[in-house]
Protein backbone atom coordinates (compact mmCIF):
# COMPACT_ATOMS: atom_id res chain seq x y z
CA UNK A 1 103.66 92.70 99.81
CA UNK A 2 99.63 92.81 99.66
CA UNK A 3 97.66 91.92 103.20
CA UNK A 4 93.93 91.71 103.30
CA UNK A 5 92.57 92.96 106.91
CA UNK A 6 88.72 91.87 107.32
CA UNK A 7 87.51 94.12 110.36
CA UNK A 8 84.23 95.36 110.99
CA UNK A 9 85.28 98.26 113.31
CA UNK A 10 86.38 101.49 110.77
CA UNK A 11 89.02 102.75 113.72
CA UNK A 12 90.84 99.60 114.10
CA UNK A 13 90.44 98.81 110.66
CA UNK A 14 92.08 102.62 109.69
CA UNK A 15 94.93 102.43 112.23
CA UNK A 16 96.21 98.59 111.25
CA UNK A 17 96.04 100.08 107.66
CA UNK A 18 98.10 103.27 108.49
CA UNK A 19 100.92 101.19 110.61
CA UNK A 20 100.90 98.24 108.36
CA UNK A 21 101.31 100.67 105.11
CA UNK A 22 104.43 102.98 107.26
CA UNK A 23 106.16 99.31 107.50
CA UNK A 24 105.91 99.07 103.86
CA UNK A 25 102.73 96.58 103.43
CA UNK A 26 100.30 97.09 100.92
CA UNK A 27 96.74 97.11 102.49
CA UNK A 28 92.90 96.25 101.01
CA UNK A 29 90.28 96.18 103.83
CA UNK A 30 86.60 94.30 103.66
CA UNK A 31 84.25 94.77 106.64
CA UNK A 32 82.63 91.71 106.55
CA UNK A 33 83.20 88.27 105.57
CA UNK A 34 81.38 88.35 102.23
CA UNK A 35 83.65 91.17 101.15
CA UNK A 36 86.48 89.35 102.34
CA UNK A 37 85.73 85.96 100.77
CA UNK A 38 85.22 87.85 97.56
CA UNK A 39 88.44 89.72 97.51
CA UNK A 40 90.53 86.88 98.55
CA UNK A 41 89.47 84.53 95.78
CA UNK A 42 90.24 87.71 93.31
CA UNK A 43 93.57 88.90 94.10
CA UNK A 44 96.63 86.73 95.58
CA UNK A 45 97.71 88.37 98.97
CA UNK A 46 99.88 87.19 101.17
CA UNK A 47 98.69 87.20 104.44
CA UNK A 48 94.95 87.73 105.49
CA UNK A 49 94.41 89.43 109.32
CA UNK A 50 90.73 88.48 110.14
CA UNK A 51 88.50 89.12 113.07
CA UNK A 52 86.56 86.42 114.11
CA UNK A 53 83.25 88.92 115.10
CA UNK A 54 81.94 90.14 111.73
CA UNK A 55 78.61 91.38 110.72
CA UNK A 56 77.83 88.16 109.33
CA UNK A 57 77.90 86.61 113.01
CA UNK A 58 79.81 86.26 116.32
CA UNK A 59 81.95 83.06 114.49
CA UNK A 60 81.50 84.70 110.94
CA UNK A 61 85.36 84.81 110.97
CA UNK A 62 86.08 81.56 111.52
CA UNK A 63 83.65 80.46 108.66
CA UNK A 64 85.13 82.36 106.35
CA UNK A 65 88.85 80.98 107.31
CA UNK A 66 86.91 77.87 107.16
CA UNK A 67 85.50 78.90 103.51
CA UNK A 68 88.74 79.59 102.52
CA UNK A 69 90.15 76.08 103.16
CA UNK A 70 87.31 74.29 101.36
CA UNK A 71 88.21 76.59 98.49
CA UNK A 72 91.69 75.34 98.60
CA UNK A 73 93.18 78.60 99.06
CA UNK A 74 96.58 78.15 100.68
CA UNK A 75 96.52 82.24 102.43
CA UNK A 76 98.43 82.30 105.55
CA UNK A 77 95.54 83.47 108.31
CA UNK A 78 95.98 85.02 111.24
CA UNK A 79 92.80 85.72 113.57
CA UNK A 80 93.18 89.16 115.06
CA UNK A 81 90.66 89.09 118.30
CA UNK A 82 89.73 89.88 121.40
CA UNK A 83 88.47 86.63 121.98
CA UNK A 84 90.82 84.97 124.42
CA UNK A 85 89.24 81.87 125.56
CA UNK A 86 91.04 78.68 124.59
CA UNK A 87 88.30 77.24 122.85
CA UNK A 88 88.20 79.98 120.65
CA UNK A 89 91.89 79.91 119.82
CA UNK A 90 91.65 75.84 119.18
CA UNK A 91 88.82 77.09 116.59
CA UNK A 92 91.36 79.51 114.97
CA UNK A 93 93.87 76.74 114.72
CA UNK A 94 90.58 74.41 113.53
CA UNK A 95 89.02 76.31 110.78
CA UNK A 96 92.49 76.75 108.96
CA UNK A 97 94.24 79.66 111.31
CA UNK A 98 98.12 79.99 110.97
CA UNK A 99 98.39 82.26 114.01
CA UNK A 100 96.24 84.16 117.05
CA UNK A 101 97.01 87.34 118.27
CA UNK A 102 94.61 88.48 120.92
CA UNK A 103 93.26 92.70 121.23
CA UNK A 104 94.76 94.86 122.45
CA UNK A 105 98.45 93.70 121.06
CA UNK A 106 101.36 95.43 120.10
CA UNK A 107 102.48 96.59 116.81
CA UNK A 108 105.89 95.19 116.36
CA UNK A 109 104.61 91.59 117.54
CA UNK A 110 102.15 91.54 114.42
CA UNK A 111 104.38 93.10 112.17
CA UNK A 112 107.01 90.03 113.37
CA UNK A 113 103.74 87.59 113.09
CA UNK A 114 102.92 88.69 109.72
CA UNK A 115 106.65 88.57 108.04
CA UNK A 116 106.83 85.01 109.99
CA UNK A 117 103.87 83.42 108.33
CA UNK A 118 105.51 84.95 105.01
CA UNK A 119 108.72 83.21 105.57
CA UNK A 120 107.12 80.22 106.19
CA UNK A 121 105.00 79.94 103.08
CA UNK A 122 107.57 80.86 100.98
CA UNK A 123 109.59 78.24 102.78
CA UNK A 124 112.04 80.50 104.71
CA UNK A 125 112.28 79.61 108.25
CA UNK A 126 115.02 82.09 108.67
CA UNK A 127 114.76 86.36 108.55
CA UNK A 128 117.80 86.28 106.08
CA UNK A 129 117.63 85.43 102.93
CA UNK A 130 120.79 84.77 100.99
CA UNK A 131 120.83 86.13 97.18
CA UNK A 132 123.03 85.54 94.56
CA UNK A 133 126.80 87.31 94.42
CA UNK A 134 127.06 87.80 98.19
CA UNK A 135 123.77 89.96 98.71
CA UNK A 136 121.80 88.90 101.95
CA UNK A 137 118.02 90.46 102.50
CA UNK A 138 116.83 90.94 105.67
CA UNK A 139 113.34 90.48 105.95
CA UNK A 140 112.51 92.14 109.60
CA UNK A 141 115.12 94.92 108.65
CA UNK A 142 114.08 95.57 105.58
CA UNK A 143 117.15 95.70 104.44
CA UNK A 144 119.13 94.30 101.15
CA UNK A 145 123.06 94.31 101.72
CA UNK A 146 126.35 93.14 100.19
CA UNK A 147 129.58 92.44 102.73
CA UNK A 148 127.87 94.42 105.56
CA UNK A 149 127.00 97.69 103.35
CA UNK A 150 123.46 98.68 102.75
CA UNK A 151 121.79 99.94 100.00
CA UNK A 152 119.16 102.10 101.06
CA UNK A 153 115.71 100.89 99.28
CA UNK A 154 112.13 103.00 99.09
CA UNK A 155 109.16 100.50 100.30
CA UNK A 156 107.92 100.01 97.02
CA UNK A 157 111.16 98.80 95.34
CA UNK A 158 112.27 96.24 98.88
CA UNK A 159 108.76 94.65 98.65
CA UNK A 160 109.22 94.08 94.84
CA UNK A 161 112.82 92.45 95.63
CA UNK A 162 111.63 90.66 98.27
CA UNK A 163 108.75 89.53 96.13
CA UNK A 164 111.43 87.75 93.78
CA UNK A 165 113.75 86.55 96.25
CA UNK A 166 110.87 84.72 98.65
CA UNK A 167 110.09 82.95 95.15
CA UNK A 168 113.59 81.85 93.87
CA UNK A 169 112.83 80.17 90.26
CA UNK A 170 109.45 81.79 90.01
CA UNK A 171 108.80 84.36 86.84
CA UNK A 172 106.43 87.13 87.30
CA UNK A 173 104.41 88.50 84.88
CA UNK A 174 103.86 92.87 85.30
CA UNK A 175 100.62 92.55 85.66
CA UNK A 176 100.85 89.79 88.24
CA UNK A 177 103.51 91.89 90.52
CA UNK A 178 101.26 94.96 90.05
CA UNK A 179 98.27 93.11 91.48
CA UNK A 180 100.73 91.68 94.38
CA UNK A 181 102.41 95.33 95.59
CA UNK A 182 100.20 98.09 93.87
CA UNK A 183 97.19 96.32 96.26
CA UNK A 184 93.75 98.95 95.18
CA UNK A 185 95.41 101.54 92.55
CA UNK A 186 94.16 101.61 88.84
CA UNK A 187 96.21 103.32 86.25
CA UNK A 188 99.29 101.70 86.63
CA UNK A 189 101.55 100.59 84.03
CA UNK A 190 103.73 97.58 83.30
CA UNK A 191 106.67 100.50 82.26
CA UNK A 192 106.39 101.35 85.70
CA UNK A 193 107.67 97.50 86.48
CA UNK A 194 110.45 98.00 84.60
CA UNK A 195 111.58 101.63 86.27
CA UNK A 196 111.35 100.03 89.80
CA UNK A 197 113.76 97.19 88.37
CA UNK A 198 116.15 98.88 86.29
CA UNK A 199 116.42 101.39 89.72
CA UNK A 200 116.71 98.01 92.30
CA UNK A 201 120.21 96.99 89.54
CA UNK A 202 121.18 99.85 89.65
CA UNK A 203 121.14 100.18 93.36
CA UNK A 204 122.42 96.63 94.12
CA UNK A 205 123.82 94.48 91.34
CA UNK A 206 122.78 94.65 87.60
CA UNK A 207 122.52 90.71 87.54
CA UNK A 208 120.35 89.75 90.96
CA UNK A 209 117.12 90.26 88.41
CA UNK A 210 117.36 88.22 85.37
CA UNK A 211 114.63 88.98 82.56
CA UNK A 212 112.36 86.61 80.56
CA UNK A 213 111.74 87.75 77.61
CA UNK A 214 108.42 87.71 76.87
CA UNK A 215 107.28 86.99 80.45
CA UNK A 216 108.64 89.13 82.98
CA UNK A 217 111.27 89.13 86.04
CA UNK A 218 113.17 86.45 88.51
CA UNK A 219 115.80 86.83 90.76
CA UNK A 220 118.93 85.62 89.87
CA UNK A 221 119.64 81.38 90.26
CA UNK A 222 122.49 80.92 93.49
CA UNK A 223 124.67 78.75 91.12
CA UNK A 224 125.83 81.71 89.27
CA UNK A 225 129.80 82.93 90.37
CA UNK A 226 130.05 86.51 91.23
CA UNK A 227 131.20 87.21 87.74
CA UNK A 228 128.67 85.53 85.87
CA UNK A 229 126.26 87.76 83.56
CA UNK A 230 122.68 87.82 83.16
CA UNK A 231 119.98 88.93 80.41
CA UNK A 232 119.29 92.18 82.07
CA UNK A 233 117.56 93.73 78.62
C-alpha cells in the first residue's frame, strides 16, 4: 500500500518513512507542496500524511489539500501538525482533511489512523475482511487466515492481497499494482507480479486470485462454494 508524506523537516520526514515502511507501507516523500501536488496527480496512493507548514507558506498545507479537492482527487488526507488550535483543525476538516493528528503523536495511533481511512475508502468499516472459502484478512494484524490458522505472509505479498481484497470486483493491471506497492523503484517487471501471486496461492488457497486473461488479477467473487475452481493460469 503506497502513502505520500509531504513534510518539510528531513528528520521527521526520514523517521515516518522508516516506521511506516517496518509496518509494511510503501513510502514517496515531497518537501513542499508543489512536489506534493505533482506526485499526487501522477501516481494513485492511498493515503496522503501532509503538514500544514510547508515552504510554500504557514497554510501551504491546507491549500494543497484544498488543491487536491478542486482537482477531484478522492485521496484520503490526514494533516500531520503541530498546530493544535481548533481553528486550525476546523480548516483541516474544511479544505478536504479526513483526519488530524497533532505533533508529537504516537506511532501505533497513526498507523491505526492510516489503515482506518483505508478501510473506509475502500468501504470497509470493519478491520476484518472476509474472503472467499473461509479466509478472513486482518487488516491491523496483518494477517490472512483460514479457521483460526495463519499463513505467515512477507510485507510485499499481504499488501498485494490486501490490495485485491479492499477492491472486491476490481481487475488490476501489473503495471497498475506495481505503481500502487513498488512506490519509487524502476526496473521492475510485470513477471515479478506473477511470482508474488503464484507464491500468495500457494500459501493460502490456489483459487482466492482469479486471473484475467489479458488484463491482470482479482480476488476471488464470495458466491463461489469452497469447492468451486478458478482460472488460476
Amino acid at each position: 500500500m503506497r502513502l505520500l508524506i509531504v513534510e518539510d523537516d528531513s528528520s521527521i520526514a526520514a523517521l515516518l518513512n522508516e516506521s511506516l515502511t517496518e509496518d509494511g507501507f510503501e513510502c514517496s516523500i515531497a518537501s513542499s507542496a508543489s512536489e506534493g501536488l505533482a506526485l499526487a496527480q501522477l501516481f494513485p496512493f492511498a493515503v496522503l500524511i501532509l503538514d500544514v507548514g510547508l515552504p510554500e507558506g504557514l497554510d501551504a498545507g491546507f491549500q494543497l489539500g484544498r488543491k487536491l479537492r478542486e482537482a477531484g482527487l478522492k485521496i484520503p488526507i490526514l494533516y500531520l501538525t503541530a498546530r493544535t488550535a481548533l481553528e486550525d483543525r476546523v480548516t483541516g476538516f474544511e479544505t478536504g482533511g479526513d483526519d488530524y493528528l497533532v505533533k508529537p503523536f504516537e506511532h501505533a495511533e497513526l498507523r491505526a489512523r492510516i489503515r482506518a481511512l483505508v478501510r473506509r475508502a475502500n468501504g470497509h468499516a470493519q478491520n476484518t475482511i472476509e474472503l472467499p472459502f473461509g479466509w478472513r484478512l486482518e487488516l491491523s494484524q496483518r494477517e490472512v487466515s483460514l479457521d483460526r490458522q495463519v499463513s505467515d505472509l512477507t510485507r510485499r505479498e499481504f499488501g498485494l492481497l490486501e490490495l485485491l481484497a479492499c477492491n472486491p470486483g476490481r481487475v488490476f493491471e501489473r503495471g497498475e499494482i506495481i505503481e500502487r506497492l513498488w512506490a519509487d523503484e524502476t526496473g521492475v517487471e510485470f513477471k515479478v507480479i506473477d511470482v508474488y501471486v503464484s507464491t500468495l496461492r500457494r500459501k493460502t488457497d490456489e483459487r482466492l486470485i482469479e486471473t484475467v486473461r489479458g488484463v491482470g488479477y482479482r480476488i476471488a467473487r464470495q458466491d463461489q462454494p469452497r469447492n468451486s475452481k478458478a482460472e488460476n493460469t
